[in-house]
Protein backbone atom coordinates (compact mmCIF):
# COMPACT_ATOMS: atom_id res chain seq x y z
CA UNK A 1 -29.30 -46.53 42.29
CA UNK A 2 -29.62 -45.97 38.50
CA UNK A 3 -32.84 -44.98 37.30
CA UNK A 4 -33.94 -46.58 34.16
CA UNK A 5 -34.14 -44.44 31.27
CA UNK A 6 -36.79 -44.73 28.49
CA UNK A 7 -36.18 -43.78 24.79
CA UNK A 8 -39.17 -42.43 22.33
CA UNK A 9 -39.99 -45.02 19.54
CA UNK A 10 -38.91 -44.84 16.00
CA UNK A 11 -42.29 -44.08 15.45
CA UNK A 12 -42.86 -41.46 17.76
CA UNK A 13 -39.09 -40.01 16.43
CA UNK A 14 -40.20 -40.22 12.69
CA UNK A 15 -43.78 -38.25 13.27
CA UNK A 16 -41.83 -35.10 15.36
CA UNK A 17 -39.32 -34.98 12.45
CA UNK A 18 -42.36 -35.21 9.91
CA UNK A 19 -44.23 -32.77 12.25
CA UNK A 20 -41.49 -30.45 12.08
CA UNK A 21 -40.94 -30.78 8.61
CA UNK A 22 -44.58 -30.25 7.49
CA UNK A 23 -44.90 -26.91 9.98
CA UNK A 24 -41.51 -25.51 8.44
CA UNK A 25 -42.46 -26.13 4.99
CA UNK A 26 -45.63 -24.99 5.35
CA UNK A 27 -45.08 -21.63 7.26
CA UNK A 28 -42.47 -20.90 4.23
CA UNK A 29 -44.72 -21.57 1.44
CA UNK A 30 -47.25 -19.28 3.51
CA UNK A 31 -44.28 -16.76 3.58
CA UNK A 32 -43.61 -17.22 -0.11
CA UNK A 33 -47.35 -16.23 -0.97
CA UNK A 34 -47.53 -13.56 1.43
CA UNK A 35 -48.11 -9.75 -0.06
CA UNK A 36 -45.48 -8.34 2.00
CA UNK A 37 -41.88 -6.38 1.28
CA UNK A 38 -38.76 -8.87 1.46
CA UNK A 39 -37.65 -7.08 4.86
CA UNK A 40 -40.65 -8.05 6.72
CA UNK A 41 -40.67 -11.46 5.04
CA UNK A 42 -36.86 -12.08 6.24
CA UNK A 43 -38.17 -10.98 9.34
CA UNK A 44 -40.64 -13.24 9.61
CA UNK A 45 -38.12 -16.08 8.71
CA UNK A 46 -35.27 -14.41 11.07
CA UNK A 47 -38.00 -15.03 14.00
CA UNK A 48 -39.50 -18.64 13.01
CA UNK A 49 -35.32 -19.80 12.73
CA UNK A 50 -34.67 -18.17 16.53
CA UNK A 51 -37.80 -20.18 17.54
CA UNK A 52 -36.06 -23.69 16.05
CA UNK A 53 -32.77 -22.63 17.65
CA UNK A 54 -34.31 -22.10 21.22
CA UNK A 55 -36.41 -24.92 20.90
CA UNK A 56 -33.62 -27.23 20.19
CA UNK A 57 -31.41 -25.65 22.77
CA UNK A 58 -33.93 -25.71 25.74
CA UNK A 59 -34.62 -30.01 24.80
CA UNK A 60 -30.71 -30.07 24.82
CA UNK A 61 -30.72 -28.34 28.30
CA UNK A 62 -33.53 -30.47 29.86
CA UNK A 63 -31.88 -33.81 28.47
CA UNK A 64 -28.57 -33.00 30.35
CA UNK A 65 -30.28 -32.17 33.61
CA UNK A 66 -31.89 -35.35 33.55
């Protein structure tokens, strides 16, 4: 027996992208205004980028298993 499987909306698609968009952007321009050395402002970014890439890969991961 094949379960049936469901697929998010184009709308629901378009407003995580714009989500993720609008967080990214913003967090950098926060990062650009920031009073801070470059080091700990590359650190910063270093961090938010391993957050993206663990993100994607754990969605990646649950998709196959299911």
């Amino acid at each position: 027996m094949n379960p049936i499987q469901q697929q998010p909306s184009n709308a629901f698609i378009a407003a995580a992208w714009a989500a993720l968009f609008v967080g990214f952007l913003a967090y950098l321009i926060g990062l650009w205004n920031a009073s801070m050395l470059l080091n700990e402002k590359g650190y910063y970014l270093t961090v938010l980028l391993y957050g993206l890439f663990s993100a994607v890969s754990l969605q990646k991961k649950c998709a196959r298993l299911s």
